[in-house]
Protein backbone atom coordinates (compact mmCIF):
# COMPACT_ATOMS: atom_id res chain seq x y z
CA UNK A 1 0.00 0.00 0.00
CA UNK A 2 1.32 3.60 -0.94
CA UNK A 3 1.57 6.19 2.09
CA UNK A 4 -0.35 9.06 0.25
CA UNK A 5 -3.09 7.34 0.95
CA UNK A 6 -4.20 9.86 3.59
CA UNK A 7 -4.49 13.08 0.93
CA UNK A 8 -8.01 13.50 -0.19
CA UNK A 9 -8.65 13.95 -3.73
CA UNK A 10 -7.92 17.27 -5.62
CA UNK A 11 -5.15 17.53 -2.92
CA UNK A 12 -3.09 17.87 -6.15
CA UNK A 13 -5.42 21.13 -7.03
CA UNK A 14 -4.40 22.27 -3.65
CA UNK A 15 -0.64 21.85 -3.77
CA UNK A 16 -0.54 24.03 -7.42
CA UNK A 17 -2.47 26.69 -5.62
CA UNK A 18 -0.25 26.93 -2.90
CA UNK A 19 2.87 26.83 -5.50
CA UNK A 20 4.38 30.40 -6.75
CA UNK A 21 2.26 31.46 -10.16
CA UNK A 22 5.53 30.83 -11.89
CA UNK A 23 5.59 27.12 -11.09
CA UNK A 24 1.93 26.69 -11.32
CA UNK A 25 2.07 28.03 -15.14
CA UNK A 26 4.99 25.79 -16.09
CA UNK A 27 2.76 22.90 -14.63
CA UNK A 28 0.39 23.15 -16.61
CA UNK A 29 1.85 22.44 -19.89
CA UNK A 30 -0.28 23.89 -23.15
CA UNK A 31 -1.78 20.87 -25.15
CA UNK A 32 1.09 21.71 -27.87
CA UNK A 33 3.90 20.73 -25.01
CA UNK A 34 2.18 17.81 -23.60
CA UNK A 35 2.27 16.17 -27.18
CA UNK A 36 4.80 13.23 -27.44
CA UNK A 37 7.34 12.80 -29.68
CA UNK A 38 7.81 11.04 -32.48
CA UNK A 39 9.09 7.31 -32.83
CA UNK A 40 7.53 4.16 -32.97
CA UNK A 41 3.83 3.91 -31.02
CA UNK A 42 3.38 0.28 -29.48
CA UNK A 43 -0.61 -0.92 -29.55
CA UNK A 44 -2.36 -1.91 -26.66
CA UNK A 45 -2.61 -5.32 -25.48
CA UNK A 46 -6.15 -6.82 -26.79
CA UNK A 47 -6.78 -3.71 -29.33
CA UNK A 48 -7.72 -0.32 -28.76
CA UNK A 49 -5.90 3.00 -28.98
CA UNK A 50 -2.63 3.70 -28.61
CA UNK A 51 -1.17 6.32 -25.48
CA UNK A 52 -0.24 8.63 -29.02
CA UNK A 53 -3.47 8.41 -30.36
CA UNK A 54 -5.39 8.80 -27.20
CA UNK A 55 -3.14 12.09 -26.43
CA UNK A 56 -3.53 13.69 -30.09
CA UNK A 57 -7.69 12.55 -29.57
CA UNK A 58 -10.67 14.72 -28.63
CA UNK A 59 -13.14 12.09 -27.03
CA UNK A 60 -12.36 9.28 -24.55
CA UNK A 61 -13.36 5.66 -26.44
CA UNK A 62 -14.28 2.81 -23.44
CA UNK A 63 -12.57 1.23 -21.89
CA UNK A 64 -10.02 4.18 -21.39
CA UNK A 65 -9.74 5.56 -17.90
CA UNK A 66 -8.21 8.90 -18.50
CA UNK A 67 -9.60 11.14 -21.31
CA UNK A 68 -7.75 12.81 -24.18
CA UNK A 69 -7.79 16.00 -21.87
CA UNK A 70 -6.90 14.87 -18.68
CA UNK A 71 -4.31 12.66 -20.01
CA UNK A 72 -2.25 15.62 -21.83
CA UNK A 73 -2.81 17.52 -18.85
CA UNK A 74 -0.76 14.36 -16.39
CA UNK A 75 1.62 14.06 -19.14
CA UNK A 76 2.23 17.86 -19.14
CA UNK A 77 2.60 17.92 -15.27
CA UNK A 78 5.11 14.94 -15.07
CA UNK A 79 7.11 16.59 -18.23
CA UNK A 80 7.02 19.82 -15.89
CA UNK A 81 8.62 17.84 -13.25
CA UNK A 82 11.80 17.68 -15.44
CA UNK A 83 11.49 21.22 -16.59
CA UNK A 84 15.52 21.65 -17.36
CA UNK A 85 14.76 25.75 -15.69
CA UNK A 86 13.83 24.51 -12.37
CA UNK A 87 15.32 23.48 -9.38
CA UNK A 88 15.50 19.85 -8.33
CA UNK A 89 13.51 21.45 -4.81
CA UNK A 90 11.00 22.68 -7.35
CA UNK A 91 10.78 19.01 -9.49
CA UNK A 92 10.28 17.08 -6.31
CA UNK A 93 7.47 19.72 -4.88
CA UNK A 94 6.11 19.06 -8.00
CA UNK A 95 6.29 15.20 -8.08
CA UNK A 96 5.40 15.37 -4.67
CA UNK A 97 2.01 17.15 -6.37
CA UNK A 98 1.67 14.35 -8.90
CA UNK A 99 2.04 11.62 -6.39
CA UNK A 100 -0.75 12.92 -4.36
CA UNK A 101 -3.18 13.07 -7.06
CA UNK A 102 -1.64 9.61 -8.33
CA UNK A 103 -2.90 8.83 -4.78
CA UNK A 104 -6.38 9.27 -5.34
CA UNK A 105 -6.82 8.08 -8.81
CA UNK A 106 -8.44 4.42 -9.32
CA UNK A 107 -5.94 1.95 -10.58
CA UNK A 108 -7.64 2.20 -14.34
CA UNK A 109 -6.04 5.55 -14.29
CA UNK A 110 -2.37 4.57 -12.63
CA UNK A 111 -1.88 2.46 -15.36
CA UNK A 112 -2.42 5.60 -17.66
CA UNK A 113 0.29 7.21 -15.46
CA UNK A 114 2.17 4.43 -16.30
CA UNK A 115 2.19 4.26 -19.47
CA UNK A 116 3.17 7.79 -19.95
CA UNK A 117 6.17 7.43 -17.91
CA UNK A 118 6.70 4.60 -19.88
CA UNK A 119 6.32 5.67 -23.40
CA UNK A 120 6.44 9.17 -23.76
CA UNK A 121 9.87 10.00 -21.90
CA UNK A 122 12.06 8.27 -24.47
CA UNK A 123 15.69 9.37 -25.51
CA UNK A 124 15.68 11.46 -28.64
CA UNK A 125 16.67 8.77 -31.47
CA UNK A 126 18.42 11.81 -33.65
CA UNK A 127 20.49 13.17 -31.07
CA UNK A 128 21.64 9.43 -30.24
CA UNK A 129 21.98 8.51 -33.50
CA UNK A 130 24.13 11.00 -34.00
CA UNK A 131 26.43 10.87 -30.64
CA UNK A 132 27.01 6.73 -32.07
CA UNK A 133 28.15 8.22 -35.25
CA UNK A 134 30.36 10.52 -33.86
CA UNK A 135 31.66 8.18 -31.26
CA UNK A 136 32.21 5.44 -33.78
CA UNK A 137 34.69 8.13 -35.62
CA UNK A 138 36.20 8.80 -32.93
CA UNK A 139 37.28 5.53 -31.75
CA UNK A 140 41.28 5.44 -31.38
CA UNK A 141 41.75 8.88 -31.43
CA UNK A 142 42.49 11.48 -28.57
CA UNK A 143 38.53 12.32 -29.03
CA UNK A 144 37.57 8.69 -27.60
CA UNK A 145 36.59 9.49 -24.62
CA UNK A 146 34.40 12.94 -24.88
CA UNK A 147 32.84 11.09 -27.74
CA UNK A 148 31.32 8.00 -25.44
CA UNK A 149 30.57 10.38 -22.27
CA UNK A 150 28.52 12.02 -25.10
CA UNK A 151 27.19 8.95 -26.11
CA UNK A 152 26.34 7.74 -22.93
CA UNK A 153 24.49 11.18 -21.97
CA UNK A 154 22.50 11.25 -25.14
CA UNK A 155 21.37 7.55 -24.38
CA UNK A 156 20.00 8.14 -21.04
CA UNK A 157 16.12 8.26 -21.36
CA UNK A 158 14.41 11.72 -19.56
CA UNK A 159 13.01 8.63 -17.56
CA UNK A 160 15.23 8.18 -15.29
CA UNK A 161 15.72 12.27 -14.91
CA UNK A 162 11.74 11.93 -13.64
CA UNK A 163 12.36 9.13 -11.44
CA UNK A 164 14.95 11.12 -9.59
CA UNK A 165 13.17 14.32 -9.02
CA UNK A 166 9.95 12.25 -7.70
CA UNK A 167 12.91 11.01 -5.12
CA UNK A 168 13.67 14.32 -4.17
CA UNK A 169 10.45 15.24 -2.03
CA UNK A 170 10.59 13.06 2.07
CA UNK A 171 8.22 9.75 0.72
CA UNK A 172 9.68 10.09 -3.13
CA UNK A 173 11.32 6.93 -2.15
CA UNK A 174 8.24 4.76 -0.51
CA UNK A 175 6.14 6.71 -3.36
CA UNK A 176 7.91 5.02 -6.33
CA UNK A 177 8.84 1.80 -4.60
CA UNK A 178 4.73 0.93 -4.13
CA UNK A 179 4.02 2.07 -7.68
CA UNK A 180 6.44 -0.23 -9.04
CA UNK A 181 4.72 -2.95 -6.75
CA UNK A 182 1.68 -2.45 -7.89
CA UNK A 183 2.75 -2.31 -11.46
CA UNK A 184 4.42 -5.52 -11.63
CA UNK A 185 1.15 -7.92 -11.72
CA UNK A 186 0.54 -6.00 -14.95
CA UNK A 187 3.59 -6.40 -16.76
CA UNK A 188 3.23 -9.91 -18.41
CA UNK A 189 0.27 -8.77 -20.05
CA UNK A 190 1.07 -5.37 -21.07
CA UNK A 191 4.71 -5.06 -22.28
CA UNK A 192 4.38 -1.26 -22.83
CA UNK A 193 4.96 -0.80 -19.29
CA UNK A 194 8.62 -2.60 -19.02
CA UNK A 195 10.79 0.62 -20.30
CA UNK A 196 9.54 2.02 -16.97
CA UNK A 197 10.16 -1.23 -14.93
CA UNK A 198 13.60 -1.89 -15.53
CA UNK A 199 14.15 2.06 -15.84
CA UNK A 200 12.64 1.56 -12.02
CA UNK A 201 14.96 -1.47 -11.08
CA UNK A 202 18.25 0.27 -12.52
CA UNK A 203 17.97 3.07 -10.55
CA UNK A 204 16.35 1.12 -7.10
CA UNK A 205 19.95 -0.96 -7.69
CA UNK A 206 22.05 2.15 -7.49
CA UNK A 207 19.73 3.85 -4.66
CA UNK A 208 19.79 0.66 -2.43
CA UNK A 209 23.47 0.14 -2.91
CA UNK A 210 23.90 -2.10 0.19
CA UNK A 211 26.72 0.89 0.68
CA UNK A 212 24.05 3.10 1.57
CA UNK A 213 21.89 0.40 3.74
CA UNK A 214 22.33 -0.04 7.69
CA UNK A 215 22.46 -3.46 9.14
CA UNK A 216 20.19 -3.10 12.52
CA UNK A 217 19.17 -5.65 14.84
CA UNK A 218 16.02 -6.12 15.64
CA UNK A 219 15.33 -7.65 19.37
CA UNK A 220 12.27 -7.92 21.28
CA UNK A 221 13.32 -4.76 23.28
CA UNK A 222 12.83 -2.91 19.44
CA UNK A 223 9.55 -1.06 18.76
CA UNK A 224 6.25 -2.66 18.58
CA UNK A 225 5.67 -1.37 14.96
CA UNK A 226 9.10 -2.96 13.63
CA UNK A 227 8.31 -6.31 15.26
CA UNK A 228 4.92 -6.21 13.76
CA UNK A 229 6.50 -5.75 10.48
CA UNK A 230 8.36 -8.53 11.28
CA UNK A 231 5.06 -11.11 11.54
CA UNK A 232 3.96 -9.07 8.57
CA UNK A 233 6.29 -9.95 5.97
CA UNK A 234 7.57 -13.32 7.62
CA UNK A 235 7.76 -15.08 4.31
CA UNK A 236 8.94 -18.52 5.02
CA UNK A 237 7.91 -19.81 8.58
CA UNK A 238 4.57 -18.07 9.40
CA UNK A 239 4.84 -16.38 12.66
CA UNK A 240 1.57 -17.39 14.30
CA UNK A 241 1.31 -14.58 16.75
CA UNK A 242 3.67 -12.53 19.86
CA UNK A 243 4.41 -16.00 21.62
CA UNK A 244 6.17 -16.90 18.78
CA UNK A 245 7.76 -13.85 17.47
CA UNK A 246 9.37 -13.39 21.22
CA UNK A 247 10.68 -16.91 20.86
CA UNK A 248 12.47 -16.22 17.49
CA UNK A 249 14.17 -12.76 18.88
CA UNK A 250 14.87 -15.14 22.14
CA UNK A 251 18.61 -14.88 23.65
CA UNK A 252 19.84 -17.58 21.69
CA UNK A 253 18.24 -15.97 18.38
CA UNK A 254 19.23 -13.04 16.16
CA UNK A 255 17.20 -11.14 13.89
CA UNK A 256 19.28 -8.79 11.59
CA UNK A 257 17.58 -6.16 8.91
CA UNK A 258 18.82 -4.01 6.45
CA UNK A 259 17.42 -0.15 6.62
CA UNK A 260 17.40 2.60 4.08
CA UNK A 261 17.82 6.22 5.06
CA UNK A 262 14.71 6.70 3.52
CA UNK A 263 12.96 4.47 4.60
CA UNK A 264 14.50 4.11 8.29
CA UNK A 265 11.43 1.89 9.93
CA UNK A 266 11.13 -0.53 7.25
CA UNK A 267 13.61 -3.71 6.83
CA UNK A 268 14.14 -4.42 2.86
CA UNK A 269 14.89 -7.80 3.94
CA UNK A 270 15.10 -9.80 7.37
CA UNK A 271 17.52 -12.67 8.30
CA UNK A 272 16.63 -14.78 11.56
CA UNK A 273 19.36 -17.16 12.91
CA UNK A 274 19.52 -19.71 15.42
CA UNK A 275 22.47 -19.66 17.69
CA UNK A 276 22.92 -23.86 18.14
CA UNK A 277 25.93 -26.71 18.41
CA UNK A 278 25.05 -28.59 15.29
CA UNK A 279 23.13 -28.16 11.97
CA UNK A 280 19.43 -28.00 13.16
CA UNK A 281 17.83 -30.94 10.62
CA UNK A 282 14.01 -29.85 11.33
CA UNK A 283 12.50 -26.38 11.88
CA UNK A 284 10.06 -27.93 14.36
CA UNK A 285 12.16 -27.74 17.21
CA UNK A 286 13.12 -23.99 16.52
CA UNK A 287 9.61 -22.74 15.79
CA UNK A 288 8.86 -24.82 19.73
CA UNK A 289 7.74 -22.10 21.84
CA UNK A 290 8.14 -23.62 24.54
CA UNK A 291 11.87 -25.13 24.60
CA UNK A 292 14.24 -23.25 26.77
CA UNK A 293 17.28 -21.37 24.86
CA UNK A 294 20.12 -22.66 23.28
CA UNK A 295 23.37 -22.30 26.04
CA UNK A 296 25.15 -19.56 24.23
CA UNK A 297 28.44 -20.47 25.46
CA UNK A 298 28.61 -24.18 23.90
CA UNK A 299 26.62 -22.70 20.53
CA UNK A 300 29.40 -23.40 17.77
CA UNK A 301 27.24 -23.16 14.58
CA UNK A 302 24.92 -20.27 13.13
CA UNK A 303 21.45 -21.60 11.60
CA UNK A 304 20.12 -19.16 9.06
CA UNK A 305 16.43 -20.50 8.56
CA UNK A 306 14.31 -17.61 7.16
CA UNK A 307 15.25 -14.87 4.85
CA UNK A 308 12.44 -12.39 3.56
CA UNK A 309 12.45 -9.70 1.26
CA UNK A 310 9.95 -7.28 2.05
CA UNK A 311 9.26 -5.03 -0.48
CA UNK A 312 7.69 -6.30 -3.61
CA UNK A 313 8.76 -3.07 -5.19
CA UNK A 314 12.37 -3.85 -4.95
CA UNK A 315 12.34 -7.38 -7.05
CA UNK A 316 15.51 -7.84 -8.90
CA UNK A 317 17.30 -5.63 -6.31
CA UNK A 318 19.54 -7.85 -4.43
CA UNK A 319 20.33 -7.53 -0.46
CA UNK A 320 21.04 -11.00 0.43
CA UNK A 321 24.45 -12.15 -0.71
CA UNK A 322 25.54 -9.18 1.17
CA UNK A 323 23.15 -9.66 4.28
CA UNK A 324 24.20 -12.74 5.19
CA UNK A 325 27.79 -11.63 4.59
CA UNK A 326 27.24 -8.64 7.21
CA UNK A 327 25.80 -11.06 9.62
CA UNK A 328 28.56 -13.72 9.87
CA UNK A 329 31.13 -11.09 10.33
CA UNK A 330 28.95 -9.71 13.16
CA UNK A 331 28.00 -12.88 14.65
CA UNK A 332 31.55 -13.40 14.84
CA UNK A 333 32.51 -10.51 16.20
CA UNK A 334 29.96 -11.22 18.97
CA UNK A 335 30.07 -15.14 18.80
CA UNK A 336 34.36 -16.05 18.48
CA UNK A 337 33.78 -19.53 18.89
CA UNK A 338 31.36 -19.72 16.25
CA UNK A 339 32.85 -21.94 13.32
CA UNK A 340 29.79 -23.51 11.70
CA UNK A 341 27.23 -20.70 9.33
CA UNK A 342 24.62 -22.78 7.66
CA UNK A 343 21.11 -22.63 6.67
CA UNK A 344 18.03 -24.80 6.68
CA UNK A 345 15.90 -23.89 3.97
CA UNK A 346 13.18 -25.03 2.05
CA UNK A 347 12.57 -26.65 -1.22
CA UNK A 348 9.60 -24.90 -2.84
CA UNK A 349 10.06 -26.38 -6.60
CA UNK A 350 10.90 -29.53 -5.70
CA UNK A 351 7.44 -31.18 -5.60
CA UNK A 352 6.21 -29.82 -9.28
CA UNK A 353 9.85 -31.25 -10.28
CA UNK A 354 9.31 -34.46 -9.01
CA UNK A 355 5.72 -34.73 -10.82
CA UNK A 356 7.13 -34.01 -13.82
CA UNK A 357 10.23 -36.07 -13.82
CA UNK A 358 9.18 -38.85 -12.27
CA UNK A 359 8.70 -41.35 -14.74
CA UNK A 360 11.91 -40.17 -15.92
CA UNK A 361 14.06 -41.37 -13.01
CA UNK A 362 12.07 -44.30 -12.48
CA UNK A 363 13.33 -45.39 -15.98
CA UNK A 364 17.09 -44.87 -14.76
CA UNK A 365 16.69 -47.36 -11.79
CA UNK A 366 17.16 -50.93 -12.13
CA UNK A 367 14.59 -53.52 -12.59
CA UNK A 368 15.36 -54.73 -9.02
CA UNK A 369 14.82 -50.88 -7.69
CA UNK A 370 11.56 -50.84 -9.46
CA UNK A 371 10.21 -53.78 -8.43
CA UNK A 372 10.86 -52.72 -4.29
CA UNK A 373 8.99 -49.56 -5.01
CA UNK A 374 5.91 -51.37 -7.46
CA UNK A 375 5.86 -53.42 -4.03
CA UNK A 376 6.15 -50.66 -1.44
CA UNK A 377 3.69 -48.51 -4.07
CA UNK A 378 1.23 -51.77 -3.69
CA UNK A 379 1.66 -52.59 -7.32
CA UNK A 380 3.04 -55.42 -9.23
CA UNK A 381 4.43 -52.96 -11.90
CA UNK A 382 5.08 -49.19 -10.85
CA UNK A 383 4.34 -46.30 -12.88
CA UNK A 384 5.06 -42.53 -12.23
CA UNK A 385 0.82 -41.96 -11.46
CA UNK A 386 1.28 -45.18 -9.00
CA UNK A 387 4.46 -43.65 -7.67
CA UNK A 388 3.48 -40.34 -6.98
CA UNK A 389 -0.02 -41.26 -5.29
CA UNK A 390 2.11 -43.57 -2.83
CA UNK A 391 4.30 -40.38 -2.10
CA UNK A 392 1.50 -38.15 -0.70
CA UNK A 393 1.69 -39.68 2.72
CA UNK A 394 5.47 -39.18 3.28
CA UNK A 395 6.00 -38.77 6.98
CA UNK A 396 4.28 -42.51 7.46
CA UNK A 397 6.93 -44.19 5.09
CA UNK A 398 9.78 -46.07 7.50
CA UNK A 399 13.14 -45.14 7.74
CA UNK A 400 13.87 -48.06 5.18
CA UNK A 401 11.03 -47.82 2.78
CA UNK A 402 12.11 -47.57 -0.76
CA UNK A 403 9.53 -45.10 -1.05
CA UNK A 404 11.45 -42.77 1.36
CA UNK A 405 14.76 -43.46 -0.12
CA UNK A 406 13.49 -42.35 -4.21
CA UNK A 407 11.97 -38.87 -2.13
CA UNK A 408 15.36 -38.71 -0.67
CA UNK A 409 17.57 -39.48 -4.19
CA UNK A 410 15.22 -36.96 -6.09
CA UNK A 411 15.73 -34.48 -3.94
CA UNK A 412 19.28 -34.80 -4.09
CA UNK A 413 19.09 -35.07 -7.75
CA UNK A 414 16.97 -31.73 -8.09
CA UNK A 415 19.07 -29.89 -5.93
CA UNK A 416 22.45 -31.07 -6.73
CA UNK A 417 22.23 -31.55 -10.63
CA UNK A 418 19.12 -29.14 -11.67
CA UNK A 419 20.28 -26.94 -13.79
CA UNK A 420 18.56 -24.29 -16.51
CA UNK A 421 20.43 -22.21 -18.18
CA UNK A 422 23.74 -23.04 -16.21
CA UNK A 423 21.84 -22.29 -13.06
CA UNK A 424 20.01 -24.65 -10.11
CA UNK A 425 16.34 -24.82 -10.98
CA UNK A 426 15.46 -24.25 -7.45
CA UNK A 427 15.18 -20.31 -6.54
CA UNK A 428 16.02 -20.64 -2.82
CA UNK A 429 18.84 -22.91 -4.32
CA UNK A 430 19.99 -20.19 -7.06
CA UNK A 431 20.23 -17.90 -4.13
CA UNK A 432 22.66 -19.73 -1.57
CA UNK A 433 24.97 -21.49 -4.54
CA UNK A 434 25.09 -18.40 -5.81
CA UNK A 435 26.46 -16.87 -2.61
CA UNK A 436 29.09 -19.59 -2.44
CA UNK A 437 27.53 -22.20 -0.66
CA UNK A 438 27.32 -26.16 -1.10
CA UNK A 439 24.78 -28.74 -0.99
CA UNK A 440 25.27 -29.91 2.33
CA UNK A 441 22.39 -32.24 3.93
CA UNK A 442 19.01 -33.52 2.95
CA UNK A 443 16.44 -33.79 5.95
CA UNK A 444 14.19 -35.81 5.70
CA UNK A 445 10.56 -34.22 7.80
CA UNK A 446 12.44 -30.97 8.06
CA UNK A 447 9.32 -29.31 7.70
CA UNK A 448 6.13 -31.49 8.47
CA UNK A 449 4.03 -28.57 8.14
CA UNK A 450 1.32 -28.33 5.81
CA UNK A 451 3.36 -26.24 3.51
CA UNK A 452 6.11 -27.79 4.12
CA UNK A 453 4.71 -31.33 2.41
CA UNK A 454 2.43 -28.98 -0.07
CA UNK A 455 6.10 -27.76 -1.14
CA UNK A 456 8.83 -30.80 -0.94
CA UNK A 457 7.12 -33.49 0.65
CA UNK A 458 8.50 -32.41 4.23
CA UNK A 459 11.97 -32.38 2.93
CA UNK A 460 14.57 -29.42 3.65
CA UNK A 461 17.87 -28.90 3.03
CA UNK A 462 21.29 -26.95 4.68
CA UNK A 463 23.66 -25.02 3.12
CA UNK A 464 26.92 -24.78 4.32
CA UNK A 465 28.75 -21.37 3.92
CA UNK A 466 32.61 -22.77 4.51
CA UNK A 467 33.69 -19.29 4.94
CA UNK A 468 37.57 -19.95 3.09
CA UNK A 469 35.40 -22.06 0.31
CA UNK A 470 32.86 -19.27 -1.39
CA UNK A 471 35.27 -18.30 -3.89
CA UNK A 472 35.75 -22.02 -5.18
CA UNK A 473 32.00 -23.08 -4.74
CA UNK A 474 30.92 -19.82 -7.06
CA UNK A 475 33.90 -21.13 -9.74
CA UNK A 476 32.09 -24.51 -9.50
CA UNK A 477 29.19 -22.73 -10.07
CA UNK A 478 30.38 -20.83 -13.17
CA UNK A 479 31.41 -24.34 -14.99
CA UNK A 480 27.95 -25.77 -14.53
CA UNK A 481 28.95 -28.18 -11.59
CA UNK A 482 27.14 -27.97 -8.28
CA UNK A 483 29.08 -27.99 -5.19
CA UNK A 484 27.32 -30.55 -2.54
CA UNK A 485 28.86 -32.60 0.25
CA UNK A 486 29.80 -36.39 0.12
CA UNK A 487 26.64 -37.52 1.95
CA UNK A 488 24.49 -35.88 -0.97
CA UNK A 489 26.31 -37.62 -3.25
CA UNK A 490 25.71 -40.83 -2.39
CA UNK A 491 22.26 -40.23 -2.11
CA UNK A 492 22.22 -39.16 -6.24
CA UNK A 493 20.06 -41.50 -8.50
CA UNK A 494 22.75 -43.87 -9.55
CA UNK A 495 23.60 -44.24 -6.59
CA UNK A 496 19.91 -45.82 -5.17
């Protein structure tokens, strides 16, 4: 949810009356200026008039939102926000005018917003045209170097020039961070709108440098709102309520955030640790309200088991290589005889894999293999429909059923040789081998929750950051080769 929620509409009529009669002039634009520029006008998704044809029309046509009028008029303010003979104060008052009439507008009519910040702030084509020519001369001579500065400047789209003045006024920030959150639902099915979005992601990856973020931690002595943020956007474990949000800030817990300046009460993204003296295998035991602390002075090993982003707005931004990064170096600073950081995280893609791959790995077992799990499956001859029906009960196979033991070799399989693209199909897994991690454990009814077997059949895995191995994990990485430990090997298909 935006925060200008709170400013009534024609707040924005308001704001231009309180602005000098200079500035409220230059806002609003005569049709002539408001008209976009030339260059190539992409139709709308399903038919219907284009954001040029709408703008150079007299009557609105259904199902528009916005008509001819009142769309030059937004276009005209939000090309007055980048007026080149004002002051960046006076763009951001002025964005800060936009946003609160963006505020009050139904979503029909955001999306017209939209798609004139997408479309109609464009680099001029002539001017970079001509800035490639003269750059391409200009390669290998003394001239080099003005020539691609010029380049570069001519390529850069008054786009991003509006996105930094709506920055400018105190909630810019939160402003454009929820409009990009509420624009990406709409993106797959109208592609007009994705000059703005990753115009919007470029410039959220240079404002949320992690350089510029804090690293806080939050406790239960921090403020009620924060923690209540905290059961908010708890993305992995549910937090069912204060009980159990007090137990995961406990003294043998830690909770670390990262803040903006900008946004100084909201965590981007969240990292909760257990402080233990082995690899927890099962999240049951640390979600147990009711089990006493860990004994900090015998905990040797650092249990990362939830990481959540929290603001959809930010996607593609990335905080947690460095996150988890920041926290081992202050756990250890804290911590000194701390020598184990792993995690125990969750499998979310690996039950859709199995279902679609499981008739492939029952044809690279053995006739022997597939005749122990036609008889553990109740059938003389197992299929993948007879297989996956006997799987949906997982926590009642034994420890020796070969039922268990395929979960168990698939899961290995999916997370240790899954690959698209040079990359582990799992997207918790992309994450952590991407930091430098390995492949370290399967558990089997690591998380018997109903998620948990909705997800992976119960199954979770750790991954072990070996602090003095993330540089050779990530080369392993590079050549297409997954780094996991000797105990998931022998758990791989061929191995069964």
């Amino acid at each position: 949810m935006n925060r200008f929620g709170w400013l009534p509409r024609g707040a924005d009529k308001l704001l231009l009356a309180a602005m000098p009669a200079e500035a409220a002039s230059a806002v609003r634009l005569p049709r002539e200026a408001a008209m976009p520029a030339e260059g190539p006008a992409r139709p709308p998704p399903g038919g219907g008039r284009t954001i040029r044809e709408r703008l150079q029309a007299t009557l609105r046509q259904q199902p528009e939102a916005l008509s001819p009028r009142a769309l030059r008029r937004i276009l005209g303010e939000l090309q007055a926000i980048i007026d080149p003979h004002v002051s960046e104060v006076e763009g951001g008052r002025r964005g800060e005018a936009l946003a609160s009439w963006y505020a009050a507008a139904p979503l029909e009519e955001r999306r017209d917003c939209w798609l004139l910040m997408s479309e109609q702030f464009v680099a001029d084509q002539t001017l970079a045209k001509a800035a490639q020519a003269k750059y391409a001369a200009a390669v290998g001579t003394a001239d080099e170097a003005v020539a691609e500065v010029r380049l570069r400047r001519a390529t850069v789209s008054p786009r991003r020039r509006l996105l930094q003045r709506f920055s400018v006024f105190p909630e810019g920030i939160r402003f454009l961070v929820d409009l990009r959150a509420e624009m990406l639902p709409h993106l797959k099915a109208d592609r007009r709108l994705q000059a703005l979005d990753v115009e919007m992601e470029y410039m959220f990856s240079t404002w949320f440098d992690v350089a510029f973020l804090d690293l806080r931690r939050i406790s239960w002595d921090s403020p009620a709102s924060l923690i209540e943020k905290l059961i908010r956007y708890e993305a992995v474990h549910d937090i069912r309520g204060w009980d159990d949000v007090k137990n995961r800030l406990d003294s043998d817990r830690r909770c670390y955030g990262f803040f903006h300046p900008r946004l100084p009460e909201e965590p981007l993204i969240f990292v909760e640790v257990a402080l233990m003296d082995e690899i927890a295998a099962s999240i049951t035991p640390l979600l147990d309200e009711t089990a006493a602390p860990a004994n900090l002075a015998t905990a040797t090993t650092a249990v990362f088991y939830s990481i959540s982003n929290t603001q959809t707005g930010l996607r593609g931004v990335s905080f947690g290589d460095s996150l988890i990064k920041r926290v081992v170096e202050t756990l250890k600073d804290e911590f000194p005889r701390l020598k184990v950081f792993a995690t125990l995280s969750p499998i979310p893609g690996f039950r859709p894999w199995l279902q679609k791959h499981a008739a492939a790995m029952l044809d690279q077992l053995g006739e022997k293999a597939q005749g122990n799990l036609g008889r553990a499956a109740g059938h003389a001859k197992v299929t993948a429909d007879t297989l996956l029906a006997a799987l949906e009960k997982p926590l009642a196979l034994g420890t020796k059923s070969p039922l268990r033991q395929f979960l168990l070799s698939g899961a290995a399989h999916y997370l240790g040789r899954g690959l698209v693209d040079g990359k582990p199909v799992d997207p918790v897994a992309r994450f952590h081998l991407g930091n430098g991690a390995r492949v370290e454990r399967v558990n089997w009814a690591g998380d018997p929750s109903a998620k948990g077997l909705r997800q992976s059949y119960g199954l979770m895995v750790n991954y072990l950051y070996d602090i003095n191995r993330l540089d050779r994990h990530r080369a392993l990485l590079a050549s297409a080769k997954i780094p996991v430990s000797g105990a998931v090997k022998d758990l791989f298909p061929d191995a069964f």
